[in-house]
Structures are given as C-alpha cells and as structure tokens.
Protein backbone atom coordinates (compact mmCIF):
# COMPACT_ATOMS: atom_id res chain seq x y z
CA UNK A 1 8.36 -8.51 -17.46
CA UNK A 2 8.41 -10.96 -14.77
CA UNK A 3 11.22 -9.32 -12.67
CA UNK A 4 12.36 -10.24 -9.32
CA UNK A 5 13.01 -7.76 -7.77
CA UNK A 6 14.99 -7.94 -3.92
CA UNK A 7 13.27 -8.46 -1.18
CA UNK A 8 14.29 -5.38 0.67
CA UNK A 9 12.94 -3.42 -2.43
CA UNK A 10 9.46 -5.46 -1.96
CA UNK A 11 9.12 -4.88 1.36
CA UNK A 12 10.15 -1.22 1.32
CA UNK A 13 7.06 -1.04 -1.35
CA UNK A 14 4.50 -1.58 1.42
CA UNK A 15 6.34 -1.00 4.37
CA UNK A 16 8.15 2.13 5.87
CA UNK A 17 11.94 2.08 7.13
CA UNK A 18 10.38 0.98 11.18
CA UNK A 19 8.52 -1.85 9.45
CA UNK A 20 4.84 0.12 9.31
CA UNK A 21 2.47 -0.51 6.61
CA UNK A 22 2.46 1.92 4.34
CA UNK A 23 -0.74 3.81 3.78
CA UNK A 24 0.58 4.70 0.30
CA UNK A 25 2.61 2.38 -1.10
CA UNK A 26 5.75 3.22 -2.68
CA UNK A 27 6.63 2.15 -5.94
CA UNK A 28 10.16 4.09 -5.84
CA UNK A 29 11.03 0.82 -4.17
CA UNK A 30 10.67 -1.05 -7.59
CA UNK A 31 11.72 1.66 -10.22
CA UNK A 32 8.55 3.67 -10.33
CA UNK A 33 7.54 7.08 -8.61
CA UNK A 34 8.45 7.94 -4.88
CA UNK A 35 6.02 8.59 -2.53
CA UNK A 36 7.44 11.69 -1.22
CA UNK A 37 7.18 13.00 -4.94
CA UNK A 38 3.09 11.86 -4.61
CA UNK A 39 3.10 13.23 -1.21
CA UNK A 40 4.29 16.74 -2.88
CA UNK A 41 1.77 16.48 -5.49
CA UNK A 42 -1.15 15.45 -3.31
CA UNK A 43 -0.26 18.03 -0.66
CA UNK A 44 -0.17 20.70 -3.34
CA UNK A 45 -3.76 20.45 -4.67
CA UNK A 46 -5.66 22.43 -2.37
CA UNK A 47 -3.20 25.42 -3.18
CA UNK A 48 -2.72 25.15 -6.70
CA UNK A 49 -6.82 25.13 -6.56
CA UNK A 50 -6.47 28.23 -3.76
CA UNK A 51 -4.41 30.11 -6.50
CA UNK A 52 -6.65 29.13 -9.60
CA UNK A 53 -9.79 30.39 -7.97
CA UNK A 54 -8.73 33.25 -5.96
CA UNK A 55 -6.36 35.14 -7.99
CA UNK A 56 -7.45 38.38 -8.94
CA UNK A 57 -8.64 37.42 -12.85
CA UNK A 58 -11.00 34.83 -11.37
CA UNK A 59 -12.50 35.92 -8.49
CA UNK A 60 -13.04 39.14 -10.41
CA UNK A 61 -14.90 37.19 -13.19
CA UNK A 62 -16.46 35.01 -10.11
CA UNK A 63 -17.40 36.91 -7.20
CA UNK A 64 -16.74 35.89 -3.91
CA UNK A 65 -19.76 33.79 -3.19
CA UNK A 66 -18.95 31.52 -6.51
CA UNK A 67 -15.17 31.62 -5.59
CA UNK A 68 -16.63 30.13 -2.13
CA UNK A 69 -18.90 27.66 -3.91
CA UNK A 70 -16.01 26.67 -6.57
CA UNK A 71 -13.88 26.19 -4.34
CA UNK A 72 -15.99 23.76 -2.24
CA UNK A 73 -17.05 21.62 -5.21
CA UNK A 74 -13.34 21.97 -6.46
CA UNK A 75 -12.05 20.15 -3.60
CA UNK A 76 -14.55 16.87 -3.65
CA UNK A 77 -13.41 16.12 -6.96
CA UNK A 78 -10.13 16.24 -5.58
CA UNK A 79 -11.00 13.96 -3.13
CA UNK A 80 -11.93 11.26 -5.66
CA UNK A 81 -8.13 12.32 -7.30
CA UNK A 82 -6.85 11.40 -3.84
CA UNK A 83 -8.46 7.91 -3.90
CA UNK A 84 -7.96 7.46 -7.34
CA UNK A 85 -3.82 8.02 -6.73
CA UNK A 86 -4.09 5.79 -3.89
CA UNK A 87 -6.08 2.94 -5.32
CA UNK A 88 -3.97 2.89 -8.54
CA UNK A 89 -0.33 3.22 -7.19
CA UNK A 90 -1.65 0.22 -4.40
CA UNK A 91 -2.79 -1.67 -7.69
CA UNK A 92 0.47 -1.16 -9.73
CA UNK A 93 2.74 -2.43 -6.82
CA UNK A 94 1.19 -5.17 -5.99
CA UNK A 95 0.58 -6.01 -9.93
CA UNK A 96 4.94 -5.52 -9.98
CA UNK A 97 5.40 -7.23 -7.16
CA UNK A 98 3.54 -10.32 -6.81
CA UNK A 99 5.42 -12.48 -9.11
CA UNK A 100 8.67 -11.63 -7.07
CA UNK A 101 6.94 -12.10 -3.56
CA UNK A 102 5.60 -15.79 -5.01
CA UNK A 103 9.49 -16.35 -5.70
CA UNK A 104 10.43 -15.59 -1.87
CA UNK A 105 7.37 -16.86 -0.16
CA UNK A 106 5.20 -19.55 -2.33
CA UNK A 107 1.71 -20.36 -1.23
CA UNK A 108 1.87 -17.42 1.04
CA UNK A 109 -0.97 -14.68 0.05
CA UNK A 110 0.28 -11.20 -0.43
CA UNK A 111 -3.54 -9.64 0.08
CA UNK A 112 -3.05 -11.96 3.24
CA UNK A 113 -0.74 -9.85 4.57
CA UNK A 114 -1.53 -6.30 3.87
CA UNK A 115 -5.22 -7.23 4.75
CA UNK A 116 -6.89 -4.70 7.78
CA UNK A 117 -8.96 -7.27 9.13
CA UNK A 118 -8.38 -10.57 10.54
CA UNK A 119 -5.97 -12.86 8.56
CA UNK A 120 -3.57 -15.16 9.28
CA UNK A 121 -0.77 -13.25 8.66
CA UNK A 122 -1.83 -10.27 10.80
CA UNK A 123 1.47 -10.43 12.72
CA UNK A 124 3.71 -9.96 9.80
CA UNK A 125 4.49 -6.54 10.65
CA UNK A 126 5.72 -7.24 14.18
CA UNK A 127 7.74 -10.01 12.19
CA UNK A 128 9.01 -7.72 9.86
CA UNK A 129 9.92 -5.01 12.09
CA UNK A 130 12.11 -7.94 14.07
CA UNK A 131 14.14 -8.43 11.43
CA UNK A 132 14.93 -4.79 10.71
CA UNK A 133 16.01 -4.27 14.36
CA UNK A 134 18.44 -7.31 14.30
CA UNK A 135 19.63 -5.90 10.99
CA UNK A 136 19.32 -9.18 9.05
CA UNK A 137 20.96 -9.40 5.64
CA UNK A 138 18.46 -10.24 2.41
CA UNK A 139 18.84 -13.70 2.73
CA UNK A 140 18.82 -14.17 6.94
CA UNK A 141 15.81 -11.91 6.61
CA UNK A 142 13.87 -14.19 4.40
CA UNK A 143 14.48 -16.94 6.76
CA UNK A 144 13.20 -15.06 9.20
CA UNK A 145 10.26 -14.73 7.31
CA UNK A 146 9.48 -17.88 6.61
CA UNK A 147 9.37 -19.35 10.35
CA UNK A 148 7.56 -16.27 10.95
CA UNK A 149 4.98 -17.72 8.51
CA UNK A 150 5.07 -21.23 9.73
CA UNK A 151 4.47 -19.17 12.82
CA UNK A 152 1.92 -17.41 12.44
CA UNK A 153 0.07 -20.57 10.85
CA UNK A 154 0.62 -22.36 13.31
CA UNK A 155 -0.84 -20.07 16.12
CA UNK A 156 -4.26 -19.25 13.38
CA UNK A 157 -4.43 -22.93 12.67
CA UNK A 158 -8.26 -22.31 13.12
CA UNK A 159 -8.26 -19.42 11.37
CA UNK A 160 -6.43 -21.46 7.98
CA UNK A 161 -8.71 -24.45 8.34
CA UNK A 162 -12.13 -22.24 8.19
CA UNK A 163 -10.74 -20.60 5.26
CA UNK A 164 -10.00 -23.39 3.41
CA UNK A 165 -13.06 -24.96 4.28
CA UNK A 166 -14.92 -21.73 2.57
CA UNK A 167 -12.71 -21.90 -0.48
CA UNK A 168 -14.09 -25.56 -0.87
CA UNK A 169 -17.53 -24.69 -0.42
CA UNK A 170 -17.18 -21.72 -2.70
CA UNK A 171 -15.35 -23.61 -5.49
CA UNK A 172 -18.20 -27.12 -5.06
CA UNK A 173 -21.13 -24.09 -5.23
C-alpha cells in the first residue's frame, strides 16, 4: 500500500489551486473523497436538522419551545461531527501521503510544513505558490522545492539547531 503518488496530486491534498493551505484537506487528490463533496455534506447539516425538527410531524409531537431547545443541542453535536470530519480526513491524507512525500523530499518533515506556528518551513507556501505561477512541470517543480528547502534552512539555521538540540535532550531524558 505504499503508493507514490505525483507530486502535483500531494500537494493539491493540502494545498488549493493559488498554493493556500487547505483548511480541509482534500483527499480527491489521492483517490479518496473531494472536498467539495464534504463541503456539500457539511454545509447541509444544519438544514437536514432544520427539516427533521421543524416539519410538521415533529414540531407537532414537540412544541415549539422543545423544537427551539432540540434544535440548539442538535447543532453542538454537530459541531463535534464538523471536527470529527476535519480531524479524520487531515489524518487519512497525511497517513496516504507521507510515504510518497519521504520519496520527493527525505529528511524533510511533512508536520513541518503544514505546522501554524513557527517552523522552519513556514515559507513553503510562498515557495509553492512560486512554482505554480512559473508553471513548472512535476519534475522542475520538485527542484524548486528542494532549494526552497535548503532555503528556508538556511535562513532558520537557529531555528534547526534549537530543535535539534531539544530532540537530544528529549531522547538522553
């Protein structure tokens, strides 16, 4: 099952056609489900739980003032649906994925890059988004890539040598 998949299709899994992160990642990319398709279904809850409360059956057998109340209660659970679609189509691509990313970029940390905080690779979007605009075939693109690593390693030398000096500490503790 270790596939490798292209690295358009990897990068299109966490980033949009501009070169964005993705806030939902998109296994489509890889052979799984699209995120328009999750987009539809996540979009859709709040009506389809509209029209299961407040059609005329229910909110007969209800009242208005349970409806209300249902309807409230209804939608924090589908909150925790929300996060738990998010958190488990993020978990599945990157699960697919990081076996062909460690093909294209060894030693290079895919959490690294899709990190919110301070990393390293914090810049790889603005990389990424350079090579779209010059419209850089598969394998121009990954050599792109890679200087932008050496790069951005370079300029967060600092940054690298604290972090490995952690890992040490953590792995002699």
């Amino acid at each position: 099952m270790n596939t490798i998949f292209p690295l358009k299709n990897i990068l299109l899994s966490f980033a949009t056609n501009k070169g964005n992160k993705r806030l939902l990642f998109n296994s489509g990319a890889i052979g799984g489900i699209n995120t328009n398709l999750v987009k539809v279904f996540l979009f859709s809850l709040p009506f389809l739980e509209y029209a299961a409360i407040f059609n005329p059956y229910m909110f007969n057998k209800l009242g208005i003032a349970t409806a209300v109340v249902a309807y409230i209660v209804f939608s924090s659970f589908m909150m925790f649906i929300v996060f738990g679609v998010f958190w488990t189509i993020k978990k599945n691509v990157l699960k697919a994925i990081d076996s062909s990313w460690k093909h294209y970029f060894p030693g290079k940390d895919l959490h690294l890059v899709l990190a919110s905080g301070v990393t390293p690779y914090k810049d790889f979007f603005k990389y990424y988004k350079e090579s779209l605009e010059q419209n850089l075939n598969e394998d121009e693109m990954k050599q792109h890539l890679l200087k932008a690593f050496k790069t951005m390693e370079e300029e967060n030398q600092d940054l690298i040598t604290a972090m490995n000096r952690n890992n040490k500490l953590e792995k002699s503790s």
